[in-house]
Protein backbone atom coordinates (compact mmCIF):
# COMPACT_ATOMS: atom_id res chain seq x y z
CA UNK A 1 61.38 74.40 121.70
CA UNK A 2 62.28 71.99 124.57
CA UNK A 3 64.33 69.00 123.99
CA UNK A 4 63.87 65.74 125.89
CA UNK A 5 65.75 62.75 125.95
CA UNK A 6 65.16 59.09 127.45
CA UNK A 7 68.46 58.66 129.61
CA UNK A 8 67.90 54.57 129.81
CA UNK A 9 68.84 54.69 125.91
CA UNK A 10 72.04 56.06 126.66
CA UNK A 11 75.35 54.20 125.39
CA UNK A 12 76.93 52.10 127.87
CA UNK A 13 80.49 51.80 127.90
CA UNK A 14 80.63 48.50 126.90
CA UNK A 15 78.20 49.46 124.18
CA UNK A 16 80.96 51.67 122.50
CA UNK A 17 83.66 48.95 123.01
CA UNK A 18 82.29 46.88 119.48
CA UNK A 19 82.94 47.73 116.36
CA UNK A 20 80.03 48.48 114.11
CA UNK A 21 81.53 47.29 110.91
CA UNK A 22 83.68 44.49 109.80
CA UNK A 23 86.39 44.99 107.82
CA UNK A 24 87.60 41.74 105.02
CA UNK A 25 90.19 41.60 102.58
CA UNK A 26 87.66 42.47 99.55
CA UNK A 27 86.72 45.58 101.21
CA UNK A 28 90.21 46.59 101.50
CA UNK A 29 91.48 46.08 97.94
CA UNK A 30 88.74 47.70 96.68
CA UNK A 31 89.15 50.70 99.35
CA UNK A 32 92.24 50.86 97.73
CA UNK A 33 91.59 50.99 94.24
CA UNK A 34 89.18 53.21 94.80
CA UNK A 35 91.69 56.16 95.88
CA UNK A 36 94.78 54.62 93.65
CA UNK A 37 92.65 54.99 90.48
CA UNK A 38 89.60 56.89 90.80
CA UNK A 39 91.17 60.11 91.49
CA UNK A 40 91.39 61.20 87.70
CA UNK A 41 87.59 62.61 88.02
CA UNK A 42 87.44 66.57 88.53
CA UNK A 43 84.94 67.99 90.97
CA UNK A 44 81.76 68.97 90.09
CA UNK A 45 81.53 72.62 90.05
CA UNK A 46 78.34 75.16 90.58
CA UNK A 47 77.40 78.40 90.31
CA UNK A 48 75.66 80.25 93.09
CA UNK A 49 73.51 82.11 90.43
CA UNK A 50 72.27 78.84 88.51
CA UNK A 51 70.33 78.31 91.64
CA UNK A 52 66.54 79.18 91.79
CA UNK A 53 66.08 82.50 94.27
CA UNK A 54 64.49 81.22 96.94
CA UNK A 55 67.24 78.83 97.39
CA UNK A 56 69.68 81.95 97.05
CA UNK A 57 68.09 83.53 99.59
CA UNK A 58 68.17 80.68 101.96
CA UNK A 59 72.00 80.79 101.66
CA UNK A 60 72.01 84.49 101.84
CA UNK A 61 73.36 85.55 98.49
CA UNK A 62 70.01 87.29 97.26
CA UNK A 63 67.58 89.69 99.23
């Protein structure tokens, strides 16, 4: 399929130069907390076979 693309959309320079977040105090601390104390969780794990088979052969472990 052919792509196309509008090249007047295309990011300036000065475009790229602004952040497009801000970043406060509140943010931070909580940022922080976040990794200091919410580590303790373990992963979520999952078995490839508790998947229905279409979605196992999607990924390629059924044929």
């Amino acid at each position: 399929m052919a792509q196309a693309i509008n090249f007047d959309t295309i990011a300036t320079p000065s475009a790229l130069d602004k952040k497009a977040y801000a970043v406060n105090i509140k943010g931070l601390i909580a940022h922080a907390v976040d990794i200091l104390f919410g580590g303790s969780e373990t992963p979520k794990q999952y078995n490839v076979s508790d998947l229905p088979v279409h979605l196992q052969k999607d990924i390629g472990m059924y044929r």
